[in-house]
Protein backbone atom coordinates (compact mmCIF):
# COMPACT_ATOMS: atom_id res chain seq x y z
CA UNK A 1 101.46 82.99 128.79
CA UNK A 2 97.84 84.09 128.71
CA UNK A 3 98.75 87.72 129.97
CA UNK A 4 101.10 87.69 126.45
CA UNK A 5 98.18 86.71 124.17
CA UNK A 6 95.91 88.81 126.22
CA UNK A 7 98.55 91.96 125.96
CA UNK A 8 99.02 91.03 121.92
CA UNK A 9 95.19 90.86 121.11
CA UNK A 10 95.01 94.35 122.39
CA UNK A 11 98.12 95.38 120.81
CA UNK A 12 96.56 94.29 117.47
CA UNK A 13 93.05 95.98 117.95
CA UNK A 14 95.41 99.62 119.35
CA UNK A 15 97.06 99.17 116.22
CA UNK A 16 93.74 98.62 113.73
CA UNK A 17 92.24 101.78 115.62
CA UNK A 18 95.54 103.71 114.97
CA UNK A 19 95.94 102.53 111.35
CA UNK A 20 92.14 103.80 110.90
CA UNK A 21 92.66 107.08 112.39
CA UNK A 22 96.07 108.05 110.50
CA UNK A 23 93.88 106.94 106.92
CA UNK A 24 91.28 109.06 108.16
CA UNK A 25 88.94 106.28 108.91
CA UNK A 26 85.84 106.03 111.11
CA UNK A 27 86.65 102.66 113.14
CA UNK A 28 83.74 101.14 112.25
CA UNK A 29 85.56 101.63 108.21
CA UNK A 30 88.69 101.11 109.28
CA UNK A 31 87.81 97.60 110.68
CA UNK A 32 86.81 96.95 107.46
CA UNK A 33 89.43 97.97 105.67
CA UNK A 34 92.23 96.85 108.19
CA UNK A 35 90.85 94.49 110.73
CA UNK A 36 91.85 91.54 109.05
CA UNK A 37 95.21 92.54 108.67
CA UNK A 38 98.07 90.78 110.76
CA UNK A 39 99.80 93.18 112.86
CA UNK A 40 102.82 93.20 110.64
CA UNK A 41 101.00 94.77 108.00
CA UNK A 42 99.55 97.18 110.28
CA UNK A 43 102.38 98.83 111.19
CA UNK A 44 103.53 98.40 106.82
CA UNK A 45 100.23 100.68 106.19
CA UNK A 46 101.21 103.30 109.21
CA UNK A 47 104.65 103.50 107.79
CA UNK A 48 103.53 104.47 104.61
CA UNK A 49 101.17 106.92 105.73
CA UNK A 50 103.30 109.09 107.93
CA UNK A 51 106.01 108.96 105.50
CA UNK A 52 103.90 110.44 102.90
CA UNK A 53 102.67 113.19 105.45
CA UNK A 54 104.06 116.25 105.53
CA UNK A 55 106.51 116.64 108.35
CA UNK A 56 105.76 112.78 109.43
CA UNK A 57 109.49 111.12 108.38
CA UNK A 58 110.58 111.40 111.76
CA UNK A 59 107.08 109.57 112.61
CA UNK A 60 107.97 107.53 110.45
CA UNK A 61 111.05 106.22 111.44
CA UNK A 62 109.62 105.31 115.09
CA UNK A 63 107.58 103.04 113.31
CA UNK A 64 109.73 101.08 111.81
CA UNK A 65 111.66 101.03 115.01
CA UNK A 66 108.87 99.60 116.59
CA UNK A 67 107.78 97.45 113.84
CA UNK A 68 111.26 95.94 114.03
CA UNK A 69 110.60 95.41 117.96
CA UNK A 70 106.90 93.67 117.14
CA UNK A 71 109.12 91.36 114.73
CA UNK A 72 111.34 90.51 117.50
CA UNK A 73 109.10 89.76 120.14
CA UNK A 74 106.33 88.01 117.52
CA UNK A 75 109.06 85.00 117.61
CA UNK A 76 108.81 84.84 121.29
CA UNK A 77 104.81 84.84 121.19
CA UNK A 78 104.77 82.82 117.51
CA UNK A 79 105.43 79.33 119.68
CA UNK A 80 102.44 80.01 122.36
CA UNK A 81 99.87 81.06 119.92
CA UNK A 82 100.94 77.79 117.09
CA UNK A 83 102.31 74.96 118.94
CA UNK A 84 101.89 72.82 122.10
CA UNK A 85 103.36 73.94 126.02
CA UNK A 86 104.37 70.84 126.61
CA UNK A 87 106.11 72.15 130.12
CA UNK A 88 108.98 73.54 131.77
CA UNK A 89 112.52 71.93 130.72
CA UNK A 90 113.49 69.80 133.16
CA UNK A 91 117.42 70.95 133.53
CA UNK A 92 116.51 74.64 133.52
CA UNK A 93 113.21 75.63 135.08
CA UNK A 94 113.54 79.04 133.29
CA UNK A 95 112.43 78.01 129.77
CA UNK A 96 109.03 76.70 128.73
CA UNK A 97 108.91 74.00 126.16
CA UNK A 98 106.80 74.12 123.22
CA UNK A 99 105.97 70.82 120.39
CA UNK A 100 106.07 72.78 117.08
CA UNK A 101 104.22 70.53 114.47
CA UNK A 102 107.51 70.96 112.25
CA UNK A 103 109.66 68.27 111.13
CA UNK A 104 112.90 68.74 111.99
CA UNK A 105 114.64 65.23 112.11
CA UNK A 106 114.25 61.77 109.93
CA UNK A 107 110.40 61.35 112.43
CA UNK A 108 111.16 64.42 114.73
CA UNK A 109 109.07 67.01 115.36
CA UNK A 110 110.60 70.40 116.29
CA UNK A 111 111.01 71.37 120.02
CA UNK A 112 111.13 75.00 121.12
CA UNK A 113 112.49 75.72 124.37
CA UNK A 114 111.52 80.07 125.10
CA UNK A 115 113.06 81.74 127.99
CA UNK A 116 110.58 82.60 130.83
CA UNK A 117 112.50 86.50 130.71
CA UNK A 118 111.31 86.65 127.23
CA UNK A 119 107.98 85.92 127.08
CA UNK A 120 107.52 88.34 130.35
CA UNK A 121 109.37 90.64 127.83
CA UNK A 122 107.38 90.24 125.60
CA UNK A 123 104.36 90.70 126.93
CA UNK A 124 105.49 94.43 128.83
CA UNK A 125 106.36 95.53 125.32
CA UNK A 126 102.97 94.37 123.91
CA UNK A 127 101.53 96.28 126.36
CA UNK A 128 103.20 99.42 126.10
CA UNK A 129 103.28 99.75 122.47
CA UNK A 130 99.51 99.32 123.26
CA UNK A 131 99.42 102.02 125.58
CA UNK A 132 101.35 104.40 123.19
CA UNK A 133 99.08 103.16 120.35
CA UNK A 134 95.83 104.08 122.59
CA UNK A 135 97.00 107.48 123.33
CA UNK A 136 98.12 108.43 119.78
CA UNK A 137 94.23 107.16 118.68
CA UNK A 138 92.24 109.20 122.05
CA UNK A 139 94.56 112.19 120.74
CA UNK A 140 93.70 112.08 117.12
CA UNK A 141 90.26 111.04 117.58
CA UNK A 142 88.88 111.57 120.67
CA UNK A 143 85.32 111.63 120.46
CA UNK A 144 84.62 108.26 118.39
């Protein structure tokens, strides 16, 4: 679970850097500007920017693929970074349980049980997206 948070922090800092670069932003500016922003909106600003590029619709599109992708995966990673492990299930050791503080019953809090194949999912696409993020940024921007 660590490597996913680990593999998502440095998915969110790729993106910032990448963000900064396609406005044209030093990094130390586009922190500023962008930093703050949750990875969702991130990959909102990119969108916009390539599509408003010359030639960049195409670019554009592979964003949104990938945004949809980050959406996907961020409710796999949403119950480690909010709520509670609270262990493996008992009746299948392949999930890991997680206390949401959300009602969900009369005096029931909610329960998540996540697949152990998804959060090891999860955390390979964080990475790569990462990885594809870096290179895009050491390409456009190499000497920063």
């Amino acid at each position: 679970m660590l490597d996913l948070i680990l593999a998502w922090g440095e998915l969110d800092s790729a993106l910032g850097m990448l963000v900064s670069c396609a406005l044209g932003l030093s990094m130390a500016d586009g922190a500023e500007k962008v930093g703050s922003y949750p990875a969702s909106a991130k990959f909102r600003e990119l969108y916009k920017v390539l599509r408003d590029a010359p030639n960049g619709a195409e670019a554009a599109r592979a964003v949104k693929r990938h945004k949809k992708n980050y959406e996907l995966y961020s409710k796999v990673r949403k119950p480690i970074a909010h709520s509670k492990c609270v262990g493996v299930k008992s009746t299948d050791r392949d999930y890991v349980l997680f206390a949401v503080f959300e009602k969900t019953g009369e005096n029931e809090l909610a329960v998540d049980a996540v697949p152990i194949q998804q959060l090891e999912l999860a955390t390979q696409w964080g990475r790569e997206m990462a990885e594809v993020a870096m290179r895009i940024v050491d390409r456009i921007n190499p000497f920063e």
